[in-house]
C-alpha atoms as a PDB file:
ATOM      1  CA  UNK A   1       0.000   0.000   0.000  1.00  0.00           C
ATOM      2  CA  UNK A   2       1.245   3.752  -1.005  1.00  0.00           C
ATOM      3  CA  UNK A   3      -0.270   7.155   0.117  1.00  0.00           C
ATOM      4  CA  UNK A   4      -2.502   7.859  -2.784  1.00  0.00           C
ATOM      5  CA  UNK A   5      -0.653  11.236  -2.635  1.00  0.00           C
ATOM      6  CA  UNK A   6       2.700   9.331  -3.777  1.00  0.00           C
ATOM      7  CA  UNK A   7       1.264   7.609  -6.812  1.00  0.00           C
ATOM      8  CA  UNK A   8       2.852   8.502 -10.578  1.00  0.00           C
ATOM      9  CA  UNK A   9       1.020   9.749 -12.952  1.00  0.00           C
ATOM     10  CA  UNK A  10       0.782   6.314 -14.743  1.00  0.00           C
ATOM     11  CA  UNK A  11      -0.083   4.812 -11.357  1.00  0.00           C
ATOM     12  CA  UNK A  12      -2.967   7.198 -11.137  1.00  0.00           C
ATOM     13  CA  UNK A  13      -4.128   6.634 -14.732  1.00  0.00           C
ATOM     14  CA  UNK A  14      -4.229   2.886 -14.330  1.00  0.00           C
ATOM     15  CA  UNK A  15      -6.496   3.537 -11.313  1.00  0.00           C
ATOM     16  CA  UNK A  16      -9.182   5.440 -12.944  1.00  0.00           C
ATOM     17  CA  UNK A  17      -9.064   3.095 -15.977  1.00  0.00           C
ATOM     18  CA  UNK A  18      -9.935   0.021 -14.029  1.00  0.00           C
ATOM     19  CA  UNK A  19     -12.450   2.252 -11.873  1.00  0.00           C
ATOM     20  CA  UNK A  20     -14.236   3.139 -15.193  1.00  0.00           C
ATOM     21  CA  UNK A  21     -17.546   4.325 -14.768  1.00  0.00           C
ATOM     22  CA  UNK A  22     -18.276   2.870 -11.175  1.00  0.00           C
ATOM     23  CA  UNK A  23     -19.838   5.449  -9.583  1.00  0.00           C
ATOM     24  CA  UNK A  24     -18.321   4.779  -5.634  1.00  0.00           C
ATOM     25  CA  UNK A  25     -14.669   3.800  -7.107  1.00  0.00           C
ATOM     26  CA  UNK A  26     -14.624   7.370  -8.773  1.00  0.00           C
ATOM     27  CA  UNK A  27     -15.306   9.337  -5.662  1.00  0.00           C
ATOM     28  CA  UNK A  28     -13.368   6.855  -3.210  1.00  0.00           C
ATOM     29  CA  UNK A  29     -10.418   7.695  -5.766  1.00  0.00           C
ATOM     30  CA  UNK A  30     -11.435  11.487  -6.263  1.00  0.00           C
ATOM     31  CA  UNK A  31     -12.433  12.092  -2.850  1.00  0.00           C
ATOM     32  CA  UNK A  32      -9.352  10.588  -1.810  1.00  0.00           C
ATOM     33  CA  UNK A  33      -6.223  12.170  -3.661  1.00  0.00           C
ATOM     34  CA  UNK A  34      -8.121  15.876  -2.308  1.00  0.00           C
ATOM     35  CA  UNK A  35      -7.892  14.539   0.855  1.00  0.00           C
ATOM     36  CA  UNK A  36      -4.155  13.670   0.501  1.00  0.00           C
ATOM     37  CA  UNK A  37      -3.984  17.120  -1.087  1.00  0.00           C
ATOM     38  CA  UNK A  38      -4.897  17.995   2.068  1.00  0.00           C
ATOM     39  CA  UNK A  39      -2.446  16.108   4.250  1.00  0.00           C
ATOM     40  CA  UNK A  40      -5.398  13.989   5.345  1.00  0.00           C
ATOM     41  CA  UNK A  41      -2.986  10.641   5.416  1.00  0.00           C
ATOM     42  CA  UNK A  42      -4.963   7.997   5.634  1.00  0.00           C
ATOM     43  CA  UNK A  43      -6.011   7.288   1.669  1.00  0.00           C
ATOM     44  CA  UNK A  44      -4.014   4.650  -0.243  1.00  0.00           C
ATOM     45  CA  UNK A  45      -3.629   2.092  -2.959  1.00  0.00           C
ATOM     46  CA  UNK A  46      -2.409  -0.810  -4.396  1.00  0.00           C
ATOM     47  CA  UNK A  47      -1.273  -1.415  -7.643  1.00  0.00           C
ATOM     48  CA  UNK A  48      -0.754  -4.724  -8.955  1.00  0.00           C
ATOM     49  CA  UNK A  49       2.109  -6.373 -10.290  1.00  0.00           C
ATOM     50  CA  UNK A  50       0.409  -7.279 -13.463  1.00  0.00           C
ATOM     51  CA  UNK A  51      -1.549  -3.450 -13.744  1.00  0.00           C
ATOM     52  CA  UNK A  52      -4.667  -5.637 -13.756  1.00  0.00           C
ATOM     53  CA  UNK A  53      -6.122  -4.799 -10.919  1.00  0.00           C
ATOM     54  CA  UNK A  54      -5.896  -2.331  -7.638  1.00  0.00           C
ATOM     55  CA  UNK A  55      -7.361  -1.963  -4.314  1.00  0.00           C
ATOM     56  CA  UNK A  56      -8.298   1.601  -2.581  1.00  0.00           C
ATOM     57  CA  UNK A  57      -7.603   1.843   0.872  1.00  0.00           C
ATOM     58  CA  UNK A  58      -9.410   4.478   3.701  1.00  0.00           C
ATOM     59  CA  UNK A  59      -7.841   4.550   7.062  1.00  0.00           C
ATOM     60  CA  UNK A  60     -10.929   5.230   9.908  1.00  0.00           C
ATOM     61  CA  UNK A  61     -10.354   5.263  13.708  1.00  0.00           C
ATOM     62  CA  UNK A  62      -9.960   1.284  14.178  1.00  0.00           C
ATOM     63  CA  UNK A  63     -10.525  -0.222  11.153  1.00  0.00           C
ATOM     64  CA  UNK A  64      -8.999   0.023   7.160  1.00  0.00           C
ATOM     65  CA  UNK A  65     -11.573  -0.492   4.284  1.00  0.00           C
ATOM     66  CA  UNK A  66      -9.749  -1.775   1.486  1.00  0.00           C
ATOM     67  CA  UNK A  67     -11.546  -2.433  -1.871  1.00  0.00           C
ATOM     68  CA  UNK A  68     -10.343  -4.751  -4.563  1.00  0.00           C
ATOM     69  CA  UNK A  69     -10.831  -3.287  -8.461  1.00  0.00           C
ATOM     70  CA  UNK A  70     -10.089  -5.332 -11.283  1.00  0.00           C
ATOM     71  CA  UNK A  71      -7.930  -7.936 -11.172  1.00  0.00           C
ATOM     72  CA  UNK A  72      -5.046  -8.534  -8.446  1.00  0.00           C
ATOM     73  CA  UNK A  73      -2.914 -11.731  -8.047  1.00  0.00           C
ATOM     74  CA  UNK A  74      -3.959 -14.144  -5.375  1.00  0.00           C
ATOM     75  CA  UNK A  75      -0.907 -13.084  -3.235  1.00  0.00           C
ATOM     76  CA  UNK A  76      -1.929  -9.674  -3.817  1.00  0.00           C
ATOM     77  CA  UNK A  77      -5.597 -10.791  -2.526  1.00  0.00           C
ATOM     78  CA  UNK A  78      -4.195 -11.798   0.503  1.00  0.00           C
ATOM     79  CA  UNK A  79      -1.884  -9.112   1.801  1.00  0.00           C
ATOM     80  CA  UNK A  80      -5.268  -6.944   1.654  1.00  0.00           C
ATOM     81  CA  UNK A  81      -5.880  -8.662   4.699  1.00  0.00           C
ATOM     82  CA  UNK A  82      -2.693  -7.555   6.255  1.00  0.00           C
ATOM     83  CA  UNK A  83      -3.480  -4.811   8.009  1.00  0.00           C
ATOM     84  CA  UNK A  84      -2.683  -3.221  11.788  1.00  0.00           C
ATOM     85  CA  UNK A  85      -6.059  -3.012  12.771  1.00  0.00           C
ATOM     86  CA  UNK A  86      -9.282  -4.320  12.409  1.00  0.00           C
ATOM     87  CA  UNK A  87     -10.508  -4.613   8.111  1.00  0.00           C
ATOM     88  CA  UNK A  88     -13.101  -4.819   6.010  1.00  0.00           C
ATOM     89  CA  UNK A  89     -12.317  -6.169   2.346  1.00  0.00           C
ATOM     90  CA  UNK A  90     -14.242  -5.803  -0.081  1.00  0.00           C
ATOM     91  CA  UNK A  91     -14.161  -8.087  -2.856  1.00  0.00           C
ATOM     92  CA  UNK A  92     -15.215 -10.306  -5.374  1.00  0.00           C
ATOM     93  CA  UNK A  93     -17.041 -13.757  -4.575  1.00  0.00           C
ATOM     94  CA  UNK A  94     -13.769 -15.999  -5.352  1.00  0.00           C
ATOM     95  CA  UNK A  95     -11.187 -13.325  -4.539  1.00  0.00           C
ATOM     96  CA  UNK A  96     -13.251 -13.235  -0.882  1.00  0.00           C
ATOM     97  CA  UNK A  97     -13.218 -17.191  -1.148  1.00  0.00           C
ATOM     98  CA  UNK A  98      -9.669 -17.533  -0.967  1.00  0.00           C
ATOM     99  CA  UNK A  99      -8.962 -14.502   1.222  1.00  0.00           C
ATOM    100  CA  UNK A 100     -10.857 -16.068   3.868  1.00  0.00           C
ATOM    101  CA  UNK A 101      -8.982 -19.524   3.703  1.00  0.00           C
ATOM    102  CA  UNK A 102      -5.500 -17.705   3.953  1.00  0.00           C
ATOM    103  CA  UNK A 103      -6.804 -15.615   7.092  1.00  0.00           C
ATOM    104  CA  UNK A 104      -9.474 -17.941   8.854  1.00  0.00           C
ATOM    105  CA  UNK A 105      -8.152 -17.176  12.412  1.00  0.00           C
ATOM    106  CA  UNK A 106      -8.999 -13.571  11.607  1.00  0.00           C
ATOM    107  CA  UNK A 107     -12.237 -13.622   9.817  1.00  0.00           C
ATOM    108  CA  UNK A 108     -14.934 -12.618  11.938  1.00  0.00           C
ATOM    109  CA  UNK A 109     -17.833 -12.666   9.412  1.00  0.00           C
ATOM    110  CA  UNK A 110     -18.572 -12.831   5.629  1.00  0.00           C
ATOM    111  CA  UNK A 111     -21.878 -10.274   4.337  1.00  0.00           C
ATOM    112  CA  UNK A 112     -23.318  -9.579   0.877  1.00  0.00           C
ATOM    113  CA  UNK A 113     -22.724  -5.933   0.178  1.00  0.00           C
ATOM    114  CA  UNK A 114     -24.767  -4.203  -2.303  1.00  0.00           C
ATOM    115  CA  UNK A 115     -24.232  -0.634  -3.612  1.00  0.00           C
ATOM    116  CA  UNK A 116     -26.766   1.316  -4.299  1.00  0.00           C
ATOM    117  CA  UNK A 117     -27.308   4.614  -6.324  1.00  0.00           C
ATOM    118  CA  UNK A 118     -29.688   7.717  -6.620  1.00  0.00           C
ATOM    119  CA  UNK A 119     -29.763   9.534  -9.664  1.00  0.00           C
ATOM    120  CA  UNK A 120     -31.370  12.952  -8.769  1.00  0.00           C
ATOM    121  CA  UNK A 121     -34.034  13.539  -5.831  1.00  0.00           C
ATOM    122  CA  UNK A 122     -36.365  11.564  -3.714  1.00  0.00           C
ATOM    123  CA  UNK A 123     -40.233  11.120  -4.119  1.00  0.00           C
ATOM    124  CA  UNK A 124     -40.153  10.908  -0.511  1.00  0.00           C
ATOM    125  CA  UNK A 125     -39.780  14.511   0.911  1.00  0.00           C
ATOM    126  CA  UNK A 126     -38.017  16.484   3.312  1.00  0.00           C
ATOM    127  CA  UNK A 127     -38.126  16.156   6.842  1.00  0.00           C
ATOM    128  CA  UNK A 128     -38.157  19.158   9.117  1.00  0.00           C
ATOM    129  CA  UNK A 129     -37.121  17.565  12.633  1.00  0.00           C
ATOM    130  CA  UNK A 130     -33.589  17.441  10.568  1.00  0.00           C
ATOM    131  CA  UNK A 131     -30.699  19.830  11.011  1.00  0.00           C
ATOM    132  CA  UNK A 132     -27.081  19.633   9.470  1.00  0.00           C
ATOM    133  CA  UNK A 133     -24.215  18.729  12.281  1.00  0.00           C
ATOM    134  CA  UNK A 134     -20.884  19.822  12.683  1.00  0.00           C
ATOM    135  CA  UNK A 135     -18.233  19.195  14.921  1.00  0.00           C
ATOM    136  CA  UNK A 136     -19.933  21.479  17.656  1.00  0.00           C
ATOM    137  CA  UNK A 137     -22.181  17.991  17.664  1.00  0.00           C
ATOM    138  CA  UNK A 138     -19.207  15.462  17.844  1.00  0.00           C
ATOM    139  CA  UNK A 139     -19.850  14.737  21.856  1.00  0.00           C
ATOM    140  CA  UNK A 140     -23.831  14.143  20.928  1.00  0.00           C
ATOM    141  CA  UNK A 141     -23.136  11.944  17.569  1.00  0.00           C
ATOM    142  CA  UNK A 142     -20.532   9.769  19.253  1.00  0.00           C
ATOM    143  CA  UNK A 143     -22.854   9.178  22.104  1.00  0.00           C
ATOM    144  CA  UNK A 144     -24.904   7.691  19.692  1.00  0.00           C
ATOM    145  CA  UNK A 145     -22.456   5.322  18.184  1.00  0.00           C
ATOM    146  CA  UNK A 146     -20.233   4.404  21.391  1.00  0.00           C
ATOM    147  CA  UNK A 147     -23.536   3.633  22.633  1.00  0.00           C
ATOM    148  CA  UNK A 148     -25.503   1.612  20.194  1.00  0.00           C
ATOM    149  CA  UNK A 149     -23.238   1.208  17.072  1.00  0.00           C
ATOM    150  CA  UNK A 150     -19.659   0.562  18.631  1.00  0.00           C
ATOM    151  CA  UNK A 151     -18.668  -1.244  15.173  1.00  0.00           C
ATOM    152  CA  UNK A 152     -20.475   1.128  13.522  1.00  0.00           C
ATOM    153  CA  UNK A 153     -17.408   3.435  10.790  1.00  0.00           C
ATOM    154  CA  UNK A 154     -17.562   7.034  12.658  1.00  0.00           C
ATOM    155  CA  UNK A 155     -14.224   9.529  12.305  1.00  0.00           C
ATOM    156  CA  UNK A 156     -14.746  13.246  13.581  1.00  0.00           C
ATOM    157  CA  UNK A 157     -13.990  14.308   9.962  1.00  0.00           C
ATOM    158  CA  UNK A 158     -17.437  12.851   8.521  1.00  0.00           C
ATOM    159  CA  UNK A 159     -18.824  16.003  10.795  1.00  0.00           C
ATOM    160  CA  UNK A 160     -17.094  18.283   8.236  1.00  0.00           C
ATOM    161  CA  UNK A 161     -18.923  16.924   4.775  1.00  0.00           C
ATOM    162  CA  UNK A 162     -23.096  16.980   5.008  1.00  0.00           C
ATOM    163  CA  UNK A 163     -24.226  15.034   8.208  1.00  0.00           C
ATOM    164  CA  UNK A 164     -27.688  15.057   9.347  1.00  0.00           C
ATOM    165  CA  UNK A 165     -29.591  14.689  12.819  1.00  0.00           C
ATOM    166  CA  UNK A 166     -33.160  13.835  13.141  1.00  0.00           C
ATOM    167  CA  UNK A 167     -33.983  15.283  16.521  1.00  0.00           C
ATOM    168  CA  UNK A 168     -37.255  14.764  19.192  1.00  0.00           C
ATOM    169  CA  UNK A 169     -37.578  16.782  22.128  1.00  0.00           C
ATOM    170  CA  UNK A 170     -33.749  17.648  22.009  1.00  0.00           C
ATOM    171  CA  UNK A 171     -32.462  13.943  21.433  1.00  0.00           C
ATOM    172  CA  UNK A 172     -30.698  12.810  18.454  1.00  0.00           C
ATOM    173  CA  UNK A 173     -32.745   9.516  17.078  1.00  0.00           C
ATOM    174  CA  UNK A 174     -31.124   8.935  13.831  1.00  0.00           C
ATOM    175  CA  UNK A 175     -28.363  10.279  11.848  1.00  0.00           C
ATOM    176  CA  UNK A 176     -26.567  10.124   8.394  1.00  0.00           C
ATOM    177  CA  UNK A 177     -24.438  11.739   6.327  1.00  0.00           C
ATOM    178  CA  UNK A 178     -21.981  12.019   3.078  1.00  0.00           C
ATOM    179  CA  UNK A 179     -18.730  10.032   3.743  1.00  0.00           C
ATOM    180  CA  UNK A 180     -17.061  11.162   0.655  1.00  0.00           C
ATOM    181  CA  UNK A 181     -18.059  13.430  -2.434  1.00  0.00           C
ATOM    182  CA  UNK A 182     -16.464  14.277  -5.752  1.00  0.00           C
ATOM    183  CA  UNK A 183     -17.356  14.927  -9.510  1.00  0.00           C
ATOM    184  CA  UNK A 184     -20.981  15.601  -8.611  1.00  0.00           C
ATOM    185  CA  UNK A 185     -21.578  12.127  -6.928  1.00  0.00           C
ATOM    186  CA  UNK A 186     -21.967  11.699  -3.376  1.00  0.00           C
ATOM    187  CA  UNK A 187     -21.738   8.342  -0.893  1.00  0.00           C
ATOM    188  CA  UNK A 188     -23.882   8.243   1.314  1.00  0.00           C
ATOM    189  CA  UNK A 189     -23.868   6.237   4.431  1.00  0.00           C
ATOM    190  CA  UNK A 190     -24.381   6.068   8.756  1.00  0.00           C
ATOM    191  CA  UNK A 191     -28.068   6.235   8.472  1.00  0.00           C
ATOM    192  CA  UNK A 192     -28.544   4.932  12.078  1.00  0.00           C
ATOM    193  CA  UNK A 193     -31.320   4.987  14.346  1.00  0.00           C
ATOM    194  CA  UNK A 194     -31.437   4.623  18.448  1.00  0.00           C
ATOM    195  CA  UNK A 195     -32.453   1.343  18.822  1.00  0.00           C
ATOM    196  CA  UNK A 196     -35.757   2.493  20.240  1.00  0.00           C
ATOM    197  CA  UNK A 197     -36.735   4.170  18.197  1.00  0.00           C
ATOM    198  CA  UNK A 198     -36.654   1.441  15.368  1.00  0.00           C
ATOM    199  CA  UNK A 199     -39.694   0.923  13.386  1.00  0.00           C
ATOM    200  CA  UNK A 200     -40.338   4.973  12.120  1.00  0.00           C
ATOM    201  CA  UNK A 201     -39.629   5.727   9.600  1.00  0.00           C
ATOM    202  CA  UNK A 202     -36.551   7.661  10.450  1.00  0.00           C
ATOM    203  CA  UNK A 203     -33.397   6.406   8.742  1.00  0.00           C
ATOM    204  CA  UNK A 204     -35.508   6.822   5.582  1.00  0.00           C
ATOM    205  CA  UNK A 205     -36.592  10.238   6.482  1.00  0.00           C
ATOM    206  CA  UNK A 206     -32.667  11.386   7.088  1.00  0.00           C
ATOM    207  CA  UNK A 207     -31.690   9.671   4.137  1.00  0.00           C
ATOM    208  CA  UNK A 208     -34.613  11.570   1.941  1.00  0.00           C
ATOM    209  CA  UNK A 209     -33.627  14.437   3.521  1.00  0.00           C
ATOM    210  CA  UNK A 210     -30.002  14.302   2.576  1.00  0.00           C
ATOM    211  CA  UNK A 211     -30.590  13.253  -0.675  1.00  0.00           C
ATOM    212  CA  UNK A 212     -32.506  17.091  -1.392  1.00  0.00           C
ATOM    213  CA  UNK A 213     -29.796  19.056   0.314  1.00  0.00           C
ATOM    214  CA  UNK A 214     -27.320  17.395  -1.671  1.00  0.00           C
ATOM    215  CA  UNK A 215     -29.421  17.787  -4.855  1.00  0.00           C
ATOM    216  CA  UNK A 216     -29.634  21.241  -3.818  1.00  0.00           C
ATOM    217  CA  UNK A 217     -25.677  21.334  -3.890  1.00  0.00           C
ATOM    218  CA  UNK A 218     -25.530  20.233  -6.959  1.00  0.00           C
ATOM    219  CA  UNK A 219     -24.866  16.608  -6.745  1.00  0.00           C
ATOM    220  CA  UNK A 220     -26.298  14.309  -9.299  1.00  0.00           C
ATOM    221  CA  UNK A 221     -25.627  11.043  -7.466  1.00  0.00           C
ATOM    222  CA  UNK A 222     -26.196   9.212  -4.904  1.00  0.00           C
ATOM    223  CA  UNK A 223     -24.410   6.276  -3.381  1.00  0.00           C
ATOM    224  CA  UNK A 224     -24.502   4.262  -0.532  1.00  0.00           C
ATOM    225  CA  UNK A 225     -23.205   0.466   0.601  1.00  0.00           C
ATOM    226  CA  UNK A 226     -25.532  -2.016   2.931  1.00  0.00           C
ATOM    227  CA  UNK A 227     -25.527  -5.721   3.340  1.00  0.00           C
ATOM    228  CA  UNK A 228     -27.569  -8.342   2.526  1.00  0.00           C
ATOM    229  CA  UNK A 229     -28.023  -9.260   6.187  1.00  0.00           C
ATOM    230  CA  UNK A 230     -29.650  -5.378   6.407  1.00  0.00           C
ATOM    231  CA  UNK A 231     -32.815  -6.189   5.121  1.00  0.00           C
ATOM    232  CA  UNK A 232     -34.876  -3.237   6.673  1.00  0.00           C
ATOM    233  CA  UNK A 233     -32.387  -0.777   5.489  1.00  0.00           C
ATOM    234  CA  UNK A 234     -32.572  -2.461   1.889  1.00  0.00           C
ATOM    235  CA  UNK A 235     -36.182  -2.024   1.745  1.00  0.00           C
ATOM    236  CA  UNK A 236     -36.045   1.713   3.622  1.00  0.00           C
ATOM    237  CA  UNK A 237     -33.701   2.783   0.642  1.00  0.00           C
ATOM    238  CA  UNK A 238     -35.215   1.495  -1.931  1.00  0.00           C
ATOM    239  CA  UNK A 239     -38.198   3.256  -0.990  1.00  0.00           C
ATOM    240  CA  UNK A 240     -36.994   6.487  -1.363  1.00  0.00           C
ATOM    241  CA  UNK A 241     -35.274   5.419  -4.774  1.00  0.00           C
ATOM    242  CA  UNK A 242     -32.211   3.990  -4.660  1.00  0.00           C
ATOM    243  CA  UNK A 243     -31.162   0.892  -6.724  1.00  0.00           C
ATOM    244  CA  UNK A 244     -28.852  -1.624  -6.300  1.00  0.00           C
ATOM    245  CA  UNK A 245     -26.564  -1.824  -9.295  1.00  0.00           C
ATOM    246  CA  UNK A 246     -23.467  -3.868  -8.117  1.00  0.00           C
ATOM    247  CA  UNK A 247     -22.723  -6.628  -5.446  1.00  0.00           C
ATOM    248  CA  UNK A 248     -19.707  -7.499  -3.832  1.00  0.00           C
ATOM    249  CA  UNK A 249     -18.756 -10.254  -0.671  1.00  0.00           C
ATOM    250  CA  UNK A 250     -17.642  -7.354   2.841  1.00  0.00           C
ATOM    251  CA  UNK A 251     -15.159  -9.556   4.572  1.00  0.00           C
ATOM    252  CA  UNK A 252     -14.844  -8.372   8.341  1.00  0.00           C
ATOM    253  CA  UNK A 253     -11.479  -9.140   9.791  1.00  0.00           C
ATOM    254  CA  UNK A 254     -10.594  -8.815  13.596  1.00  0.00           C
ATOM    255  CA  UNK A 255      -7.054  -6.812  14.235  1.00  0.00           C
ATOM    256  CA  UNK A 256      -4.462  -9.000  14.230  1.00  0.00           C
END
């Protein structure tokens, strides 16, 4: 793995011509090299041997998300899974096959991920007991996920991009937000709701709601990742819209 900040110009080419037209591969790679730009440090990538096939990396607080594009040796498959921390892979059906036999001791569960996209706004409308966060909020958000989503990706930075709060009485119930944004496409993700307050409505109310301010910036797309094992959240998003165009197999690894 390199700093995507370090890559040639060749390097970076290669990249975006195995990424093609994938909608969350374009802003993982965009959204990535400004953040290096930045001095973020914590975006990389993998180039293969053969210039077949890549994998994106984002560092969070605890745990690397590495994604596999094109076409990587099986050696190359496997040190994905080497990592300091905890991992998610995601990757192809076989690729996740043998990545999983090399690192059994490590694999704490195997999930369907779909990706899903948005093209323009919602049917579903606004809703009004949502505000934007920043990191004024970060105490009140993080309550949230220390409390009920401790596995849950959360990094203080997320509170800079678009990141909504559906509020009752003063108390945050569900959340959700952009995790990365470039070329007029946004992902999309941490729609989470207190767990008692399940059964609402809410996740798909934030997620409506983000999906107009965003269209109201400008963005054209929208993109998020869920599981198969997710099934409320499937049906909650593709309620408001979305559609699942691409599946993959999420590969949680434990820290080693």
């Amino acid at each position: 793995m390199r700093p995507l900040g370090a890559l040639a110009a060749a390097d970076l080419a290669l990249l975006s011509t195995l990424i093609g037209d994938h909608p969350v591969f374009k802003v993982y790679l965009a959204a990535g090299l400004k953040a290096e730009r930045r001095g973020a440090g914590d975006r990389f990538a993998l180039i293969g041997r053969e210039r077949k096939g890549a994998a994106l990396c984002v560092r969070f607080d605890g745990l690397d998300v590495r994604t596999a594009v094109g076409r990587l040796a099986a050696d190359e498959e496997i040190a994905l899974a080497d990592t300091a921390q905890a991992a998610e892979l995601h990757l192809e059906a076989d690729a996740a096959r043998r990545v999983a036999s090399a690192v059994a001791d490590r694999v704490g569960g195997r999930e369907g991920l779909r990706y899903y996209r948005l093209d323009g706004r919602p049917d579903q409308a606004a809703d009004g007991r949502c505000r934007l966060l920043g990191r004024a909020d970060l105490a009140v958000v993080g309550s949230l996920f220390r409390a009920h989503y401790p596995a849950a990706i959360f990094s203080a930075w997320m509170l800079d991009q678009p990141f909504l709060g559906l509020f009752n009485d003063g108390e945050l119930l569900a959340c959700g937000g952009v995790v990365a944004a470039a070329e007029q496409i946004a992902n999309v993700g941490n729609f989470l709701t207190r767990p008692d307050a399940r059964g609402r409505g809410l996740a798909r109310a934030v997620a409506a709601t983000l999906a107009h301010h965003l269209a109201d910036q400008g963005m054209r797309v929208l993109t998020l990742g869920t599981t198969d094992e997710n099934p409320a959240a499937c049906r909650a998003y593709e309620a408001i819209g979305f559609r699942c165009f691409d599946r993959r197999v999420q590969l949680n690894l434990a820290a080693p």
